[in-house]
N, C-alpha and C. Protein backbone atom coordinates (compact mmCIF):
# COMPACT_ATOMS: atom_id res chain seq x y z
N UNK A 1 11.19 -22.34 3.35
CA UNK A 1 9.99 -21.49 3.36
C UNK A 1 10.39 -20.04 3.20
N UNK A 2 9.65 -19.38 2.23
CA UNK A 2 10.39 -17.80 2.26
C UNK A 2 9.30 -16.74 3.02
N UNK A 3 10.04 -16.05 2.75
CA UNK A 3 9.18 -14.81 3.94
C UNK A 3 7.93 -13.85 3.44
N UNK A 4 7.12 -14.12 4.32
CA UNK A 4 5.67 -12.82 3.76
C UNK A 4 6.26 -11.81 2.67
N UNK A 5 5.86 -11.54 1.98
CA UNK A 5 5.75 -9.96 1.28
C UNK A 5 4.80 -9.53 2.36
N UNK A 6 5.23 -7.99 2.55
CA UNK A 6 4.37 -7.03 3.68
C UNK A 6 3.65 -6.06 2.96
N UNK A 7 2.57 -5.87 2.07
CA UNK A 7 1.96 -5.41 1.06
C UNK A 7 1.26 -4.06 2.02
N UNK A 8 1.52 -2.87 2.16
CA UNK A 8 1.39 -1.54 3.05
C UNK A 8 0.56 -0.92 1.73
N UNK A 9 -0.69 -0.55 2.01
CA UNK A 9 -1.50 0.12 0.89
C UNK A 9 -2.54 1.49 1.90
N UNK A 10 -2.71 2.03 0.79
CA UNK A 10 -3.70 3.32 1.27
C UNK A 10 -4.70 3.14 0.91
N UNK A 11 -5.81 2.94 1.50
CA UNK A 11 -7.39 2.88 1.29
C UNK A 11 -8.15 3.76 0.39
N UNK A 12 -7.67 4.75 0.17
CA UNK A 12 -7.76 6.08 -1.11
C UNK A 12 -6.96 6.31 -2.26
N UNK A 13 -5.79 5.45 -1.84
CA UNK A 13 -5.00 5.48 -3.18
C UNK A 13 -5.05 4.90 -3.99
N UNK A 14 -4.87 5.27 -5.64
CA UNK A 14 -5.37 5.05 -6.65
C UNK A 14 -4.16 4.13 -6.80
N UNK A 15 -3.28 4.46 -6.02
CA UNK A 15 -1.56 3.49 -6.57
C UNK A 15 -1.80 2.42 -6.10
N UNK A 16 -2.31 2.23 -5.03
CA UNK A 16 -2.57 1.37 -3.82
C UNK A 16 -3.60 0.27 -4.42
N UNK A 17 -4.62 0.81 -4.98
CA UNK A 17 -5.75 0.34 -5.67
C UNK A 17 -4.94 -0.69 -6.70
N UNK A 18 -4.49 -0.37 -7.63
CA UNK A 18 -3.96 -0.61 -8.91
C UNK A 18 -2.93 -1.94 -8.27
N UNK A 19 -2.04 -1.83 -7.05
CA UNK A 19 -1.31 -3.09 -7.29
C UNK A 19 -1.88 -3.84 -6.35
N UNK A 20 -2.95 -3.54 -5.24
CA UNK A 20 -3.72 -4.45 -4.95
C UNK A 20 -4.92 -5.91 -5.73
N UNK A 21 -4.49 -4.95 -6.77
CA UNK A 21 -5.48 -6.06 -7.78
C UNK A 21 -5.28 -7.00 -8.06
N UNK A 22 -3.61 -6.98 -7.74
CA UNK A 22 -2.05 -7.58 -8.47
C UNK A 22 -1.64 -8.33 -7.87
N UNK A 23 -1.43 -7.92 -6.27
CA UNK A 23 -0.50 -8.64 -5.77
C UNK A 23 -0.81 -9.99 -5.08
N UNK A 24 -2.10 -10.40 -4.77
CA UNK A 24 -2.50 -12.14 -4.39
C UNK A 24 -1.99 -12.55 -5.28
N UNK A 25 -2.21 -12.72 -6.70
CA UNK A 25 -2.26 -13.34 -7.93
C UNK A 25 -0.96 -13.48 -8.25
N UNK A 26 0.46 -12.12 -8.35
CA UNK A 26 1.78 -12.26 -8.45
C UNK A 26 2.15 -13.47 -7.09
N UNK A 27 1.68 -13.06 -6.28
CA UNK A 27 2.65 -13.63 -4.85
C UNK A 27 2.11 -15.01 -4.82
N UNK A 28 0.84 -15.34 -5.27
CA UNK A 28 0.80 -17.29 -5.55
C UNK A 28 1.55 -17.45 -6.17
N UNK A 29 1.58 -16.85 -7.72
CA UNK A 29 2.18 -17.64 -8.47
C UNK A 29 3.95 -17.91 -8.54
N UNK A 30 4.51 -17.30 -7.33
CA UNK A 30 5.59 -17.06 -6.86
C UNK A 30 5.72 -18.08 -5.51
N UNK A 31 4.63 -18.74 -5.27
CA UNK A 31 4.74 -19.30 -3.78
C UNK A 31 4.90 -17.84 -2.69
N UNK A 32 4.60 -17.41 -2.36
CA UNK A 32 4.82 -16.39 -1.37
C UNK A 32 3.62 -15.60 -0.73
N UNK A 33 3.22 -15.68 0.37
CA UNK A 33 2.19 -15.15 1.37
C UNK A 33 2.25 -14.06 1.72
N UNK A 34 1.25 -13.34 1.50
CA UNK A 34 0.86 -12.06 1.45
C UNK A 34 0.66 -11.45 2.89
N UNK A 35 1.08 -10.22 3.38
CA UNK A 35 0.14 -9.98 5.13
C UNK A 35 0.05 -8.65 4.36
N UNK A 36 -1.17 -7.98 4.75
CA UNK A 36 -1.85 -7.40 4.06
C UNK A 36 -1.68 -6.07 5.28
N UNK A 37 -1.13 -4.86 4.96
CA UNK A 37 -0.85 -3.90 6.30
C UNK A 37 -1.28 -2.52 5.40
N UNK A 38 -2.39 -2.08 6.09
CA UNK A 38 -3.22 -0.60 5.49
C UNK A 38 -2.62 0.45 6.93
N UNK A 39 -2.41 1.55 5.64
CA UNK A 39 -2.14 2.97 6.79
C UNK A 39 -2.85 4.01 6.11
N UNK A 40 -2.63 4.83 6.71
CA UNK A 40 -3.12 6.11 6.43
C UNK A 40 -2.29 7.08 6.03
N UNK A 41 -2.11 7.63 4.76
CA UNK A 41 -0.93 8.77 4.18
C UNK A 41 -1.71 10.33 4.81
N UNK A 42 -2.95 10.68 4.99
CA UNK A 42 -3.15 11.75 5.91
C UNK A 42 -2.39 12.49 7.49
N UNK A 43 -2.73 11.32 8.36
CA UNK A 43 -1.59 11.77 9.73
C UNK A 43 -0.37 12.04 9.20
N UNK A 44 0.45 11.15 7.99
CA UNK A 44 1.54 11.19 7.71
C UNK A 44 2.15 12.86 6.99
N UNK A 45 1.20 12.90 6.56
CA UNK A 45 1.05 14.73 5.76
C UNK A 45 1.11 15.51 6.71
N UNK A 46 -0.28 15.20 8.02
CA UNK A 46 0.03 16.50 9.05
C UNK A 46 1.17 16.45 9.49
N UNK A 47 2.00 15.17 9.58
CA UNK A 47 3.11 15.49 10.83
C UNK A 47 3.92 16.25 10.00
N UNK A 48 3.79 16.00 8.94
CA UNK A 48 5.22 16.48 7.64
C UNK A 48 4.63 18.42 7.92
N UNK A 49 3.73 18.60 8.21
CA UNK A 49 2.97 19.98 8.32
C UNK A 49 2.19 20.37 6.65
N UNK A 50 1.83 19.29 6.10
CA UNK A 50 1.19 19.43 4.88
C UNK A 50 -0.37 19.52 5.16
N UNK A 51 -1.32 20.46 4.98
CA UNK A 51 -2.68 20.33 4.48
C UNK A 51 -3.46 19.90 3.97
N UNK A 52 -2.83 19.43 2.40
CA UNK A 52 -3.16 18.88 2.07
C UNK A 52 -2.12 17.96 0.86
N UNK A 53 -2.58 16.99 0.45
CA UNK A 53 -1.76 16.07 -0.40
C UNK A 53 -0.70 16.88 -1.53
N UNK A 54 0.23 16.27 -1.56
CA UNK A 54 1.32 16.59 -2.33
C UNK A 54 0.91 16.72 -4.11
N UNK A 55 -0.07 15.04 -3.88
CA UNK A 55 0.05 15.28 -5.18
C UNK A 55 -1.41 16.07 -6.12
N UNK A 56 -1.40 16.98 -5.13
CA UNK A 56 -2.77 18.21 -5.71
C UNK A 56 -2.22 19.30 -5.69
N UNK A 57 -2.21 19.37 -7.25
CA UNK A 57 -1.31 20.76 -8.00
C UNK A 57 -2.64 21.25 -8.12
């Protein structure tokens, strides 16, 4: 039996979005079970002392 993929996505992210679409569908057809773990990249910015997102030029 092989081990979960731990699929960590952002609820706002567009990256996040894009391989969520993906990854049930890759990880059946691979035999492999998905656990599905959402965070938040905001707290992660304040602690870094960012305002706002990196990737807003």
């Amino acid at each position: 039996m092989s081990q979960p993929l731990h699929f960590w996505f952002e609820f706002a992210s567009t990256y996040s979005y894009l391989a969520a679409m993906r990854v049930d569908r890759e990880a059946e057809a691979r035999g492999i079970d998905v656990v599905w773990r959402p965070f938040l990249l905001g707290p992660i910015f304040h602690a870094q002392g960012w305002d706002t997102s990196p990737f807003v030029i």
